[in-house]
Structure formats: structure tokens, C-alpha cells
Protein backbone atom coordinates (compact mmCIF):
# COMPACT_ATOMS: atom_id res chain seq x y z
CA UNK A 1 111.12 82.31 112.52
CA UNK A 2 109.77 85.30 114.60
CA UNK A 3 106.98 85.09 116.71
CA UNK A 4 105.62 88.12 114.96
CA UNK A 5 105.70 86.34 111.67
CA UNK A 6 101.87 84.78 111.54
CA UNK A 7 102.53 81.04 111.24
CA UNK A 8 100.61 80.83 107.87
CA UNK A 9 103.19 83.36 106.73
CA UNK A 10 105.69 81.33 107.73
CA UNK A 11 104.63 78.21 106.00
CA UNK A 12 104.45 80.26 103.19
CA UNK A 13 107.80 81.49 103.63
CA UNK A 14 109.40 78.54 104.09
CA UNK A 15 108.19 77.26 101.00
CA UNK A 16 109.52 80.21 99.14
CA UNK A 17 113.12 79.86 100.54
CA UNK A 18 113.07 76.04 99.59
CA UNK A 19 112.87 77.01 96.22
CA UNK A 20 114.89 80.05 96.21
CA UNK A 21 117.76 78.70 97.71
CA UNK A 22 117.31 74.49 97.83
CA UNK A 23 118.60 74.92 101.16
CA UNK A 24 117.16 74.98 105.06
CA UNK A 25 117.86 76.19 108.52
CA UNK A 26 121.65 78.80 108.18
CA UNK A 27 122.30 78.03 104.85
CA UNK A 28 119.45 79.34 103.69
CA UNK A 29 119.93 82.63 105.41
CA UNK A 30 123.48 83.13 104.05
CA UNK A 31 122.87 81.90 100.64
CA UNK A 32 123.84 84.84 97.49
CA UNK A 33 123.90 84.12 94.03
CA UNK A 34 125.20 80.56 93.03
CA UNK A 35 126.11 79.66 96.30
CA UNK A 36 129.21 82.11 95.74
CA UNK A 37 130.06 82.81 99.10
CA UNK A 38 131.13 78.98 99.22
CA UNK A 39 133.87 79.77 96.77
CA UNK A 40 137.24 80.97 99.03
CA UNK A 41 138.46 84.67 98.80
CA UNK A 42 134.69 85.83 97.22
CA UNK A 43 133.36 87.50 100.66
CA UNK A 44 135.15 88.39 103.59
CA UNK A 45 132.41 86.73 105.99
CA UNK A 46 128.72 84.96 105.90
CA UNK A 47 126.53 87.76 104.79
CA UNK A 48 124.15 86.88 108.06
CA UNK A 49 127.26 88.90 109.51
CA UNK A 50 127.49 91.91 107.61
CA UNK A 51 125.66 95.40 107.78
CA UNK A 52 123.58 96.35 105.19
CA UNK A 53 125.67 98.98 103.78
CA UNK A 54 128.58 96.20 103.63
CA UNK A 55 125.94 93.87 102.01
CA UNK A 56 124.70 96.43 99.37
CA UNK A 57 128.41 97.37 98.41
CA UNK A 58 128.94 93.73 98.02
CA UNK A 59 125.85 93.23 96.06
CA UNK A 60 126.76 95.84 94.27
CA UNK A 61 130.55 93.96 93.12
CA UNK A 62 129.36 90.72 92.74
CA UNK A 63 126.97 92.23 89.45
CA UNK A 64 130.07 94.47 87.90
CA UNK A 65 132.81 92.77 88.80
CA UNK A 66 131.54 88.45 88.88
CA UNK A 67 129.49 89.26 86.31
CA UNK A 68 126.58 87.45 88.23
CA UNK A 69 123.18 87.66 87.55
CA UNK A 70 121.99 89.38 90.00
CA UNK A 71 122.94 90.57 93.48
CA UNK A 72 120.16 88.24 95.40
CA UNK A 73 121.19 87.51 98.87
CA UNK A 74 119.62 85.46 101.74
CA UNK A 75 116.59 82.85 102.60
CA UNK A 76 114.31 84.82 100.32
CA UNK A 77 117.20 85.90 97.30
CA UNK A 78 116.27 89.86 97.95
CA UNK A 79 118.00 91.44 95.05
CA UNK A 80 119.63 94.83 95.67
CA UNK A 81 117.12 97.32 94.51
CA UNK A 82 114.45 95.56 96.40
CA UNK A 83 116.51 95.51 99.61
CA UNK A 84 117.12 99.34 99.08
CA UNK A 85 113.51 99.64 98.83
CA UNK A 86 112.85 97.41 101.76
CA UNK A 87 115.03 99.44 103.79
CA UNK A 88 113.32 102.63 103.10
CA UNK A 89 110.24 101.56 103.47
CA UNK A 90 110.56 99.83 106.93
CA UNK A 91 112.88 102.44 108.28
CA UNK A 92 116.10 99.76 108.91
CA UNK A 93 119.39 101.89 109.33
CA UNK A 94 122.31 100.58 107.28
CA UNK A 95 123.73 100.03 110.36
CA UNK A 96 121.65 97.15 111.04
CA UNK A 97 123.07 93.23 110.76
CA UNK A 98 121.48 91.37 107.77
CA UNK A 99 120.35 88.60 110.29
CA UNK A 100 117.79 85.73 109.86
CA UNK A 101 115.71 88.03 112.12
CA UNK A 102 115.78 90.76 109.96
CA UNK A 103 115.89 88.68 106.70
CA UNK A 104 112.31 87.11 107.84
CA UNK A 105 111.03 90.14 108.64
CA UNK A 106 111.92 91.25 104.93
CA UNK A 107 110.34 88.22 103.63
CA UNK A 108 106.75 89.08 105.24
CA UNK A 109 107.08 92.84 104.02
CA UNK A 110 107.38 91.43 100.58
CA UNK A 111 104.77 89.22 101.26
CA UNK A 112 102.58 92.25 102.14
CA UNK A 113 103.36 93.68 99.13
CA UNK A 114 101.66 91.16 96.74
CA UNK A 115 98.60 91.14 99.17
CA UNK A 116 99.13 89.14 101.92
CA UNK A 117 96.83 90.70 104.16
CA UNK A 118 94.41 91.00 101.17
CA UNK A 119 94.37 86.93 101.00
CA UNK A 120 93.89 86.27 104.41
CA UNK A 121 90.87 88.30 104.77
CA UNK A 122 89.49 87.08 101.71
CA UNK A 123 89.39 90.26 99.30
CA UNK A 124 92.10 88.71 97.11
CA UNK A 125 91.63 85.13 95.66
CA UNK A 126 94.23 82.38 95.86
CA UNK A 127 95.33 82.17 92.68
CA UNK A 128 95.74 86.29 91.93
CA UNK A 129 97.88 86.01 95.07
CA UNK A 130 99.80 83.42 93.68
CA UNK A 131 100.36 85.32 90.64
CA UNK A 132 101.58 88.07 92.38
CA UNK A 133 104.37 86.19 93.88
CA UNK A 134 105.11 84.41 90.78
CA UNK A 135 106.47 88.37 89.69
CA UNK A 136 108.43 88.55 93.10
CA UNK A 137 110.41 84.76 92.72
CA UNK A 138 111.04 83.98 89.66
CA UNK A 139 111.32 79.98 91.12
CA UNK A 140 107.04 80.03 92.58
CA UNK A 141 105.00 79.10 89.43
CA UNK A 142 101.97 80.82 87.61
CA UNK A 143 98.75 79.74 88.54
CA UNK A 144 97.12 80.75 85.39
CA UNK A 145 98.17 81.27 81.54
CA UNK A 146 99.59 84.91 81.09
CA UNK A 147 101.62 87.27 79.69
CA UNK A 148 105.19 86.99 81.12
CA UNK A 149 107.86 89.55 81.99
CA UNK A 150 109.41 87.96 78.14
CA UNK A 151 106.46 86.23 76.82
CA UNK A 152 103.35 84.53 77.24
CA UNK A 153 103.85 81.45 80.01
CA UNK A 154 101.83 78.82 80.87
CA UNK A 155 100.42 77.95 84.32
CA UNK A 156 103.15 75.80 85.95
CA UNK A 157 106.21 78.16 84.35
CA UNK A 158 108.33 80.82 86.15
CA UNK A 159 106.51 84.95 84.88
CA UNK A 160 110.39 85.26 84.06
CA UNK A 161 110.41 82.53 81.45
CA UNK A 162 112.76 82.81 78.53
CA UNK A 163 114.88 85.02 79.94
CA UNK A 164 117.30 82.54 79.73
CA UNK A 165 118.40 82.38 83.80
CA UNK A 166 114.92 81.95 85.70
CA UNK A 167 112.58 79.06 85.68
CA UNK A 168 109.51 77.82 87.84
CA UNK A 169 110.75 75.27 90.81
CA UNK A 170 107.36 73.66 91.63
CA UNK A 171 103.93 72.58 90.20
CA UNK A 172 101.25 75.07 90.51
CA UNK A 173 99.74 72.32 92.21
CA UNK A 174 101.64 71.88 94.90
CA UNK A 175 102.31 76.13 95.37
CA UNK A 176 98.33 76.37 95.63
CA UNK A 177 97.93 73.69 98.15
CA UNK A 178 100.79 75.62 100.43
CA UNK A 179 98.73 78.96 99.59
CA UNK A 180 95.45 76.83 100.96
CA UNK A 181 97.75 75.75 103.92
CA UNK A 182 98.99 79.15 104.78
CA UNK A 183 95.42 80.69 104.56
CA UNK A 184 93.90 78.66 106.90
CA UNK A 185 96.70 78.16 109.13
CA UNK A 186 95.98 81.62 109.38
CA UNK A 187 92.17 82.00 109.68
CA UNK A 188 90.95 79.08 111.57
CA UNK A 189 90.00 79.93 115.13
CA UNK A 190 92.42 79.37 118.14
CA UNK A 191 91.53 75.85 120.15
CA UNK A 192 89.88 76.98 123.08
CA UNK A 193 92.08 76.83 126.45
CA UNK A 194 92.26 73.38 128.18
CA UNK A 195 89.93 73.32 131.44
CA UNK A 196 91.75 72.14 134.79
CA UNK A 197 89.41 69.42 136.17
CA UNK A 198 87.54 69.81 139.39
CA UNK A 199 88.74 68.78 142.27
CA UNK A 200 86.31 68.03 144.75
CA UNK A 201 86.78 69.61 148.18
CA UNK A 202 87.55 67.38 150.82
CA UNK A 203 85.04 66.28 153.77
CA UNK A 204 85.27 67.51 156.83
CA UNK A 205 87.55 65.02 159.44
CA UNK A 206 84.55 65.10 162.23
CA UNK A 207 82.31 63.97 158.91
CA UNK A 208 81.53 60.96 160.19
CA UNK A 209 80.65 62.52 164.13
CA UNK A 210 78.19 64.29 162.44
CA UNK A 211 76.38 62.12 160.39
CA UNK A 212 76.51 59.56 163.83
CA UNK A 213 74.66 62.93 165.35
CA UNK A 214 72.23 63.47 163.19
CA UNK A 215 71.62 59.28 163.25
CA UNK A 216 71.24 59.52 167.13
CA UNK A 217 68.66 62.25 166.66
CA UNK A 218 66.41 60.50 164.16
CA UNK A 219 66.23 57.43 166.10
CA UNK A 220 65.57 59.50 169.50
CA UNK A 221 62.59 61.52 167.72
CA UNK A 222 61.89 57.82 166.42
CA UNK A 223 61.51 55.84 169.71
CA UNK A 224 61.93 58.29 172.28
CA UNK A 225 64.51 60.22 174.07
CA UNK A 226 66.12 57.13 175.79
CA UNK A 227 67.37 56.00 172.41
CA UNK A 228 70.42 58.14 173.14
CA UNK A 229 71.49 56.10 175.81
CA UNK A 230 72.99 54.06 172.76
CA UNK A 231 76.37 54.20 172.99
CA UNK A 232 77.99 56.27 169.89
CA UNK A 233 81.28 55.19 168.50
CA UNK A 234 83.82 57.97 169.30
């Protein structure tokens, strides 16, 4: 993941790809649409490989001409309309490699969208926020009974219920507890920077001279001057 990806975002986003994709690390990144690109002859190489302009006209063949689904591609299943939009709005040239690196940054973007920076500084509750994803991945769960994309769901069920392809992949339960993870992996302070130890300075070698000096000259204002007839040990 990025380091400019705030590391509640990415716990967030790793959960997200878990369930879009039941799949980690590559895979993940150069998953499309049934795990298609496993099948031989279906794409010329791993979409993590391609431009976006050869991943677009791809997406664009696998909906006419494989009759899939939908054109979703990579860790976070961006479906082609999105990625167009995704593109515009960040200013990525078609040019550009669909890499992990860019597919993450994607990810967060959409995150922004349904109010991640909203939910970390508190102006948008938990569960709202986790509604709002619920209508970007079809696979994170409602958080609250609602009207659906197709009908009314239940907390726990995918917004695209009874459409006949999507369904939730997790217990609200378990996507709120990740939400509560993500927030305050986010919010709670930095530790404060480890303190090196002091290391006292060393004594001076002719230490002990002096302290024999200044012993010398108590005794002589002691008993008398003669006192420093005593012989001193150096």
C-alpha cells in the first residue's frame, strides 16, 4: 500500500478487496470479473500490465462480447464508468499502467467520495459512512434497514439485493468494527518519540589528584601547615 494512503484507509481498504475479490497480495490487483483472466486466450496479459486505454477497451469487450456482468477490474472491482470517472477526476492520462500503485490510489478516491474525510473528522457517523459504501460494493453490507437500489434490504444485505448477481459478503457486525478500526487507526495521536538515555559524562583522569588536593588542604587548615608534609599518593 502507499505511504500516502492513511493507514486507517488502508485497513479499510483491505477489507474491501477481501470481499471484492476473496483474494490477497497480486491476485487481488489483477482480479476482473469471475476470475476471467485465469481462463487461456481471454486477455493478452495481467491487467496490472496494461494502460488504461487497453484496460477500458477490454472492459469494454468483456460486457458485449462475454456477456459478463460487468467490466469490474482490480483489488477494488472498479467498473468501467467509474474508472472513466476516476480518471477524469484525478487527472491520470490513459497512458498510465493500471498498477497496484495506481489501483490503491483509486481505491482512497472512492473512499473520499462516500465521505472519508467526513468520518474521520467526525461530521459523518459510522454507520451513514457505511451506508455509503454499501452503494459503492455491492459485497460491504448495510448497516441499517433501507430502501435498496431493487428493493427494501435489511441491515446485513448487499443495497444491490435482488438483482439477481450481487449479495452482501460480511456481517454488518464485523464491517462496523473495521469502520471503528479504521477511524481510530486514524485519529489517535502519534506515540511520542523514544528518548535516548543519558549518558553521564565521564570524570576527569586527574579526578582522584584533585580530590587528594583538596584532602591535603582541609587537613593543613585543620592542624596546621606541616600537615602537608604527608606524603600524597602520586
Amino acid at each position: 500500500m502507499p505511504s500516502n494512503v492513511p493507514a486507517g484507509a488502508a485497513i479499510l481498504l483491505d477489507f474491501i478487496a477481501r470481499l471484492e475479490t476473496n483474494r490477497q497480495g497480486q491476485a487481488a490487483y489483477e482480479t476482473i470479473i469471475g476470475y476471467r483472466n485465469e481462463k487461456p486466450g481471454c486477455l493478452p496479459r495481467p491487467i496490472t500490465e496494461m494502460t488504461l486505454e487497453e484496460l477500458l477497451a477490454e472492459q469494454k469487450r468483456w460486457v458485449k462480447s462475454l456477456r459478463a456482468p460487468s467490466g469490474a477490474a482490480g483489488r477494488y472491482q472498479i467498473i468501467r464508468p467509474t474508472l472513466l470517472s476516476l480518471i477524469a477526476e484525478l487527472g491520470v492520462p490513459l497512458s498510465a499502467t493500471f498498477s497496484p500503485e495506481l489501483q490503491d490510489r483509486f481505491g482512497l478516491a472512492l473512499l473520499e467520495r462516500r465521505g472519508w474525510s467526513r468520518f474521520v473528522a467526525g461530521t459523518l457517523q459510522l454507520r451513514d459512512f457505511g451506508n455509503r459504501l454499501a452503494r459503492e460494493w455491492a459485497s460491504f453490507p448495510v448497516l441499517a434497514d433501507q430502501q435498496g437500489a431493487h428493493r427494501a434490504v435489511k441491515r446485513g444485505e448487499s443495497y444491490y439485493a435482488g438483482d439477481g448477481i450481487n449479495a452482501s459478503l460480511a456481517r454488518a457486525a464485523d464491517a462496523e468494527a473495521v469502520l471503528a478500526k479504521a477511524l481510530d487507526a486514524t485519529t489517535r495521536p502519534e506515540p511520542p518519540a523514544p528518548v535516548a538515555p543519558t549518558v553521564p559524562a565521564p570524570e576527569p583522569r586527574n579526578g582522584g589528584i584533585a580530590g587528594w588536593l583538596l584532602l591535603a588542604l582541609v587537613v593543613a587548615a585543620a592542624f596546621g601547615w606541616a600537615a602537608l608534609s604527608i606524603p600524597l599518593p602520586f
